[in-house]
N, C-alpha and C. Protein backbone atom coordinates (compact mmCIF):
# COMPACT_ATOMS: atom_id res chain seq x y z
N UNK A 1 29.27 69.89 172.04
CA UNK A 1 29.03 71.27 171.70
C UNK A 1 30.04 71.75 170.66
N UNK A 2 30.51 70.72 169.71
CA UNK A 2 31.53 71.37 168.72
C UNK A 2 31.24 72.73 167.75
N UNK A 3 29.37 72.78 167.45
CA UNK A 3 29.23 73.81 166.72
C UNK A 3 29.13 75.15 167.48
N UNK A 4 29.18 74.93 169.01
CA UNK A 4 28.82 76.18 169.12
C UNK A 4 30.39 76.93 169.59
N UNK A 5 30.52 78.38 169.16
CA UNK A 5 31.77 79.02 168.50
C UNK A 5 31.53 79.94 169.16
N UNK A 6 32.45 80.92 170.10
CA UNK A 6 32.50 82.12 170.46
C UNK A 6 33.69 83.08 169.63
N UNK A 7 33.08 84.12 168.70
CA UNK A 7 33.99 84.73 167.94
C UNK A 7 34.19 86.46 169.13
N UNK A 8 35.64 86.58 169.55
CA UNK A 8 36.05 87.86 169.76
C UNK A 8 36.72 88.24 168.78
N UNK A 9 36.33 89.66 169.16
CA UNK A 9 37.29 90.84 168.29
C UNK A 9 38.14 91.62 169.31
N UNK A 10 39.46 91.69 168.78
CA UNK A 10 40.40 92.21 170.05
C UNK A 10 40.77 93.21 169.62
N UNK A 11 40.57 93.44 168.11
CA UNK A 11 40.73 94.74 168.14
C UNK A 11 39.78 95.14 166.68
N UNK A 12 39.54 96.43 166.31
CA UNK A 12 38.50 97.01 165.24
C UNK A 12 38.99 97.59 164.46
N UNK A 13 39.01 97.07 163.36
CA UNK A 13 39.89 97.98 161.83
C UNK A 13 38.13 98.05 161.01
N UNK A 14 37.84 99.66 161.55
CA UNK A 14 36.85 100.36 160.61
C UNK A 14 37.26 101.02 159.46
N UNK A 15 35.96 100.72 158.47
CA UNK A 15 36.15 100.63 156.87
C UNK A 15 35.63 101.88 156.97
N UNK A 16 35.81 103.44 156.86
CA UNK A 16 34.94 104.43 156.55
C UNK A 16 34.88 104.95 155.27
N UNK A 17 35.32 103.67 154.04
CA UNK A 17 34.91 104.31 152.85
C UNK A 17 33.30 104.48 152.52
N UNK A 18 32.83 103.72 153.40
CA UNK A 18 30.82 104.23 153.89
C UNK A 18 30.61 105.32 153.74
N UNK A 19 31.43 105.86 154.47
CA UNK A 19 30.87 107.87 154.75
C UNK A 19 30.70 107.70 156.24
N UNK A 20 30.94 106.48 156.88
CA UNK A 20 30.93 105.94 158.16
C UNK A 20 31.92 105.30 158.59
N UNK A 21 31.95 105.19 160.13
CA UNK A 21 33.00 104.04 160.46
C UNK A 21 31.92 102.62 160.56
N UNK A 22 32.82 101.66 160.11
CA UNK A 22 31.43 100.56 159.86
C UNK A 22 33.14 99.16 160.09
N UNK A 23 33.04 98.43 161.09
CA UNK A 23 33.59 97.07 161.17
C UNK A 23 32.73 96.08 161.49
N UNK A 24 33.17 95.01 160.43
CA UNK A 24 32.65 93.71 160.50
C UNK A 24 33.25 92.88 161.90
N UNK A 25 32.47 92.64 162.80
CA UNK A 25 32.59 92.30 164.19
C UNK A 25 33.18 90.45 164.08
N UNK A 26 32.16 90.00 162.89
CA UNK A 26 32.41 88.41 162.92
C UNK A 26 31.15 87.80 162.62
N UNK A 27 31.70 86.33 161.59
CA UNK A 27 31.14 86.08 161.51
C UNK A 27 30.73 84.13 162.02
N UNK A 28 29.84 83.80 162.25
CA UNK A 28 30.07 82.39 162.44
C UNK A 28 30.96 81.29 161.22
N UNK A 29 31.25 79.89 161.89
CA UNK A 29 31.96 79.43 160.74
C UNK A 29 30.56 78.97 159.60
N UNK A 30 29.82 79.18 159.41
CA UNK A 30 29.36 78.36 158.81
C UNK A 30 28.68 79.56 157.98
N UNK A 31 29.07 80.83 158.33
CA UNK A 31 28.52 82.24 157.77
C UNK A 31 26.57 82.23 157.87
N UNK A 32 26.08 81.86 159.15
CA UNK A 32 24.75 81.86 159.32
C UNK A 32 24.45 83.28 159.62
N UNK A 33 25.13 84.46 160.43
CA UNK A 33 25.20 85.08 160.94
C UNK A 33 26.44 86.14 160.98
N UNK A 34 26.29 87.70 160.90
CA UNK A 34 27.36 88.46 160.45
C UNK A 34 26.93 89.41 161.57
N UNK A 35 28.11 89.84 162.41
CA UNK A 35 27.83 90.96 163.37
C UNK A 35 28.40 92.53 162.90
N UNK A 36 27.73 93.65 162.52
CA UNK A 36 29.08 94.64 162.43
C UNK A 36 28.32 96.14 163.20
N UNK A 37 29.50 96.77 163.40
CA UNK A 37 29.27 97.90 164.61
C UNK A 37 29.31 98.67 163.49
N UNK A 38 28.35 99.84 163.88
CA UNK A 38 28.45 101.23 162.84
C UNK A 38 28.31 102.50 163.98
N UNK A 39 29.84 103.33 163.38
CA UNK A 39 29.45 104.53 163.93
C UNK A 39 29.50 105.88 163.31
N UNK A 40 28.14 106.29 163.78
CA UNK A 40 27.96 107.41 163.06
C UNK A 40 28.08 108.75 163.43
N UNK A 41 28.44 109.92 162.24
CA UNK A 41 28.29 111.49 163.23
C UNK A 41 26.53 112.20 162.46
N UNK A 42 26.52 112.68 163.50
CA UNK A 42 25.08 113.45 162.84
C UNK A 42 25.14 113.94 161.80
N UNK A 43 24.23 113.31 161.24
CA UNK A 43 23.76 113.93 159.12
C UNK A 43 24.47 112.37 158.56
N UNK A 44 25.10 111.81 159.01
CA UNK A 44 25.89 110.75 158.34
C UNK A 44 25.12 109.71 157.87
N UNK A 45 24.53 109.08 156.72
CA UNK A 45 23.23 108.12 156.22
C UNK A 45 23.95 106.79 155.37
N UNK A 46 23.70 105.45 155.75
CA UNK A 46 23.67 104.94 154.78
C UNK A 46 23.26 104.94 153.50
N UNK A 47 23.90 104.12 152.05
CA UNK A 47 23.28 103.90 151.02
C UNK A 47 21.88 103.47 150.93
N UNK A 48 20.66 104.19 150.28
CA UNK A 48 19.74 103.04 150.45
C UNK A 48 20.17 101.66 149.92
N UNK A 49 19.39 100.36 150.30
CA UNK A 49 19.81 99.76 149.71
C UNK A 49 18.84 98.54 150.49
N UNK A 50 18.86 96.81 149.53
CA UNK A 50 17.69 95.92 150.56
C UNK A 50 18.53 94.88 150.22
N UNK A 51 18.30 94.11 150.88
CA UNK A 51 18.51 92.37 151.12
C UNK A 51 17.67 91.47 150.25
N UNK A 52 18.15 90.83 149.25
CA UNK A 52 16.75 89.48 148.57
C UNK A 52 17.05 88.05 149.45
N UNK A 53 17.73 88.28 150.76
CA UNK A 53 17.98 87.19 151.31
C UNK A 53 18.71 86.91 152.99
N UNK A 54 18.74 88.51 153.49
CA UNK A 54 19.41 88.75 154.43
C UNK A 54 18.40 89.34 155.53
N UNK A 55 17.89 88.71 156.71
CA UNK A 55 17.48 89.25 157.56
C UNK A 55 18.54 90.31 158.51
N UNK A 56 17.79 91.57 158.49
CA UNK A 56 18.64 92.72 159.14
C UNK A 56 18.32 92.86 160.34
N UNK A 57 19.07 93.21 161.76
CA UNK A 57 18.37 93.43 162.72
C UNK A 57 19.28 94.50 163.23
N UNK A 58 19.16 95.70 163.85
CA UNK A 58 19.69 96.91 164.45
C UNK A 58 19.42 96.93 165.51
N UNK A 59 20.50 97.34 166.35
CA UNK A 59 20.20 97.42 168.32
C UNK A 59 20.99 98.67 168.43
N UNK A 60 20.28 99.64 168.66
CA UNK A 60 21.06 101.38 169.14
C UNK A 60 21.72 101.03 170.56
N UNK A 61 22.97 101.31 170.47
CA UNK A 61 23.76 101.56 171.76
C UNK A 61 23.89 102.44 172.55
N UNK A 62 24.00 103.50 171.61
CA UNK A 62 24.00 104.81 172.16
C UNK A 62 23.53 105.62 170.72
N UNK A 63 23.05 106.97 171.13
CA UNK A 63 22.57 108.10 170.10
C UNK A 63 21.01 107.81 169.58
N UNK A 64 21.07 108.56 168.70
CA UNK A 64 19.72 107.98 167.85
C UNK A 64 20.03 107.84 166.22
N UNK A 65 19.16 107.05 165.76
CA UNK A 65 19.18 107.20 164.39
C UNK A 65 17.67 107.18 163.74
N UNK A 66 17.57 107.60 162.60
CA UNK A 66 16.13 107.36 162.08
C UNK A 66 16.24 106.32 160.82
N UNK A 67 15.76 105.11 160.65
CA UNK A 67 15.77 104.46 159.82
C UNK A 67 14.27 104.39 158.84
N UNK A 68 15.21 104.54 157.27
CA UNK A 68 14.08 104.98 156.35
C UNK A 68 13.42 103.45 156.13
N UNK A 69 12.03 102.77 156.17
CA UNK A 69 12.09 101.61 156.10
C UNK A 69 10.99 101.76 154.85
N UNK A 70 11.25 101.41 153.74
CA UNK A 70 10.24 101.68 152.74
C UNK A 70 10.11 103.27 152.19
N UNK A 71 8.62 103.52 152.51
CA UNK A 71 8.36 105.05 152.73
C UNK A 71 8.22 105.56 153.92
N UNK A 72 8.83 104.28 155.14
CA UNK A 72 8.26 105.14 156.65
C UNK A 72 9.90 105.28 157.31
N UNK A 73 9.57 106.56 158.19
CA UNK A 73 10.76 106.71 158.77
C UNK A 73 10.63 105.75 160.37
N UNK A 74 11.46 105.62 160.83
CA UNK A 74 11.62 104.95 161.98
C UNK A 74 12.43 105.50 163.12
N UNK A 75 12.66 106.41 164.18
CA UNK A 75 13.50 106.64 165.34
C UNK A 75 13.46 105.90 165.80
N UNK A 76 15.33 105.29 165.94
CA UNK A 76 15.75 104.59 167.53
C UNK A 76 16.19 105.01 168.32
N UNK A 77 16.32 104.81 169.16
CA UNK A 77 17.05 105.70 170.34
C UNK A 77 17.89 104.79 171.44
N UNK A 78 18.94 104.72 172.29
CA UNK A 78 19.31 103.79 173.10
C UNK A 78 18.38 102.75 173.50
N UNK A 79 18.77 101.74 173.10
CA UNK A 79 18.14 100.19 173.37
C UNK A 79 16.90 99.59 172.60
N UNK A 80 16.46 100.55 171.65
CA UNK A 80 15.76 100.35 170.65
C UNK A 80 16.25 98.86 169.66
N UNK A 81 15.23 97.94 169.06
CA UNK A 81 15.58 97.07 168.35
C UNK A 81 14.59 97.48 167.05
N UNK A 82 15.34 96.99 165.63
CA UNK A 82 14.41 96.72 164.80
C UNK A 82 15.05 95.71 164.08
N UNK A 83 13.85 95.24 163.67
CA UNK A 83 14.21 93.69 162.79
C UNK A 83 13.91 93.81 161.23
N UNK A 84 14.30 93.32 160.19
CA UNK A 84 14.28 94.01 158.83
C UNK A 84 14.42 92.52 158.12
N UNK A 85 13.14 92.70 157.46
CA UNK A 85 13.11 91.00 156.66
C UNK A 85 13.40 91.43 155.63
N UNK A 86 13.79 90.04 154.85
CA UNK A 86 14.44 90.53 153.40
C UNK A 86 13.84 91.52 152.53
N UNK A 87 14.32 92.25 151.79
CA UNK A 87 13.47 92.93 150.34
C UNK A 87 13.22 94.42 150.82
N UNK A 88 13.27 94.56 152.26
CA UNK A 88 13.04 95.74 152.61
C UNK A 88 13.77 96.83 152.52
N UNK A 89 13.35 97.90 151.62
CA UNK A 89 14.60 98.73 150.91
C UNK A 89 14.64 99.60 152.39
N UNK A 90 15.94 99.84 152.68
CA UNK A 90 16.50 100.81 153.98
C UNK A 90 17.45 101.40 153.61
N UNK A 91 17.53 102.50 154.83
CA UNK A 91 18.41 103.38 154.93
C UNK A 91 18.46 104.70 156.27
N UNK A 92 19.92 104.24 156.87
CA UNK A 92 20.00 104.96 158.44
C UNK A 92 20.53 106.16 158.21
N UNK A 93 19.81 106.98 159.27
CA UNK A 93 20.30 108.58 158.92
C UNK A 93 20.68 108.98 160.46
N UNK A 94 21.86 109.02 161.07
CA UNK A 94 22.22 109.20 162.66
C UNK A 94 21.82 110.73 162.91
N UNK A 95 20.96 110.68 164.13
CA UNK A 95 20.34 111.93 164.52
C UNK A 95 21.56 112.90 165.23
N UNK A 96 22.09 112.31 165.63
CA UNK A 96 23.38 112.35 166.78
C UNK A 96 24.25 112.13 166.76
N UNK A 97 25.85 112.60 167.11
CA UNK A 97 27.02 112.43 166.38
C UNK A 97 27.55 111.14 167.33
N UNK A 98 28.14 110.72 166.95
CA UNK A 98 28.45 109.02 168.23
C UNK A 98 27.53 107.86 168.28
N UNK A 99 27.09 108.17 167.41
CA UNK A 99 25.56 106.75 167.55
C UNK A 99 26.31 105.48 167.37
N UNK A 100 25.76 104.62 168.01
CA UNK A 100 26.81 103.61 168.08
C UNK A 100 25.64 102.09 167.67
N UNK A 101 25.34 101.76 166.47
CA UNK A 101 24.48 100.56 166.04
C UNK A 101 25.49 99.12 165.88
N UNK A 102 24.82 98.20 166.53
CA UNK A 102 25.25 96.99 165.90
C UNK A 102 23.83 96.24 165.53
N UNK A 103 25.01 95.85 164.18
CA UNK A 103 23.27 95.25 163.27
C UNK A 103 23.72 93.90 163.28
N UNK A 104 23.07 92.50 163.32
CA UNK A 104 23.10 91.28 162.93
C UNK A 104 22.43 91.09 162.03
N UNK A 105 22.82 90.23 160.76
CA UNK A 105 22.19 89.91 159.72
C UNK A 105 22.61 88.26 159.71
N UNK A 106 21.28 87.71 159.42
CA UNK A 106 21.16 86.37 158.83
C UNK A 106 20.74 86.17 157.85
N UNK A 107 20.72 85.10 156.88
CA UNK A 107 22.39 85.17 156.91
C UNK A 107 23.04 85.68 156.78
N UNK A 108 25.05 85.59 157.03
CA UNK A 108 25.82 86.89 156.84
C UNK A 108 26.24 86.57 155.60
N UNK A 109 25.88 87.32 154.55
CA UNK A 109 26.05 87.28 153.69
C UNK A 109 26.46 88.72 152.84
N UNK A 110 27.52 88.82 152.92
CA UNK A 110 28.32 90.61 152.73
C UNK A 110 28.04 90.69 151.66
N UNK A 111 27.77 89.65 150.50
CA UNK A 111 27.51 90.16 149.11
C UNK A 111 26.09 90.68 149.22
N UNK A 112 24.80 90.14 149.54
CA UNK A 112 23.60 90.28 149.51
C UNK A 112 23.53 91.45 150.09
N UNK A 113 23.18 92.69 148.70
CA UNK A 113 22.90 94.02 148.99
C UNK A 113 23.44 94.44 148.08
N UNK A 114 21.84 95.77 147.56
CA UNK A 114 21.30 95.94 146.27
C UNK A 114 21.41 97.26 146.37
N UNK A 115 22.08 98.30 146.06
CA UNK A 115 21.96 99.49 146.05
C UNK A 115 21.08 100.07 144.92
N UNK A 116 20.52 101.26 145.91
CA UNK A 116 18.84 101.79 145.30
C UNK A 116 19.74 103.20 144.50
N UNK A 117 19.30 103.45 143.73
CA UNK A 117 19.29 104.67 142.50
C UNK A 117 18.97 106.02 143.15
N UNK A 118 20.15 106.60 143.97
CA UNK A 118 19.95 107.79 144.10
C UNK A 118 20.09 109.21 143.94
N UNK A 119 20.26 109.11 142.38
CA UNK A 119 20.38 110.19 141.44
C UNK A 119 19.22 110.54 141.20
């Protein structure tokens, strides 16, 4: 079982130059897979922005958020999943102040991501 790897985090240094608190949780060694926690206060939205190569997946912990997926909006709410194949332009808007998302993306690939024109 040499490949299989349990990554902890013992402790969380969040990046909120987002407009969010957003830490990268970990990633495998072989970077197949990227875990990161986002927390949000109500009104607080990601960049739009899509993947040409990154499957996205979001699991609500707590709060809600509405995710813009294309032209459709999406509510999650505690224990909600959504899965986000490449190319799909998104963007999360937290309904609720404390929302607490962790998204997995495969691959983890921190460069892959295209910010959309929102001027």
């Amino acid at each position: 079982m040499a490949n299989v790897q349990v990554n902890k985090k013992e402790s969380r240094e969040y990046d909120s130059s987002w407009g969010y608190k957003r830490a990268v949780l970990g990633f495998d060694q072989l970077k197949q897979a990227e875990v990161v926690e986002i927390i949000m206060e109500k009104g607080q939205k990601t960049k739009a922005h899509y993947h040409t190569k990154v499957t996205e997946m979001f699991y609500v912990v707590s709060g809600e958020a509405t995710i813009l997926v294309e032209d459709e909006a999406k509510t999650l709410r505690q224990g909600d999943f959504l899965l986000l194949p490449p190319t799909k332009k998104h963007q999360i808007v937290a309904n609720e102040s404390g929302t607490l998302i962790v998204a997995v993306k495969t691959p983890g690939d921190e460069e892959d991501r295209i910010f959309l024109d929102e001027g």
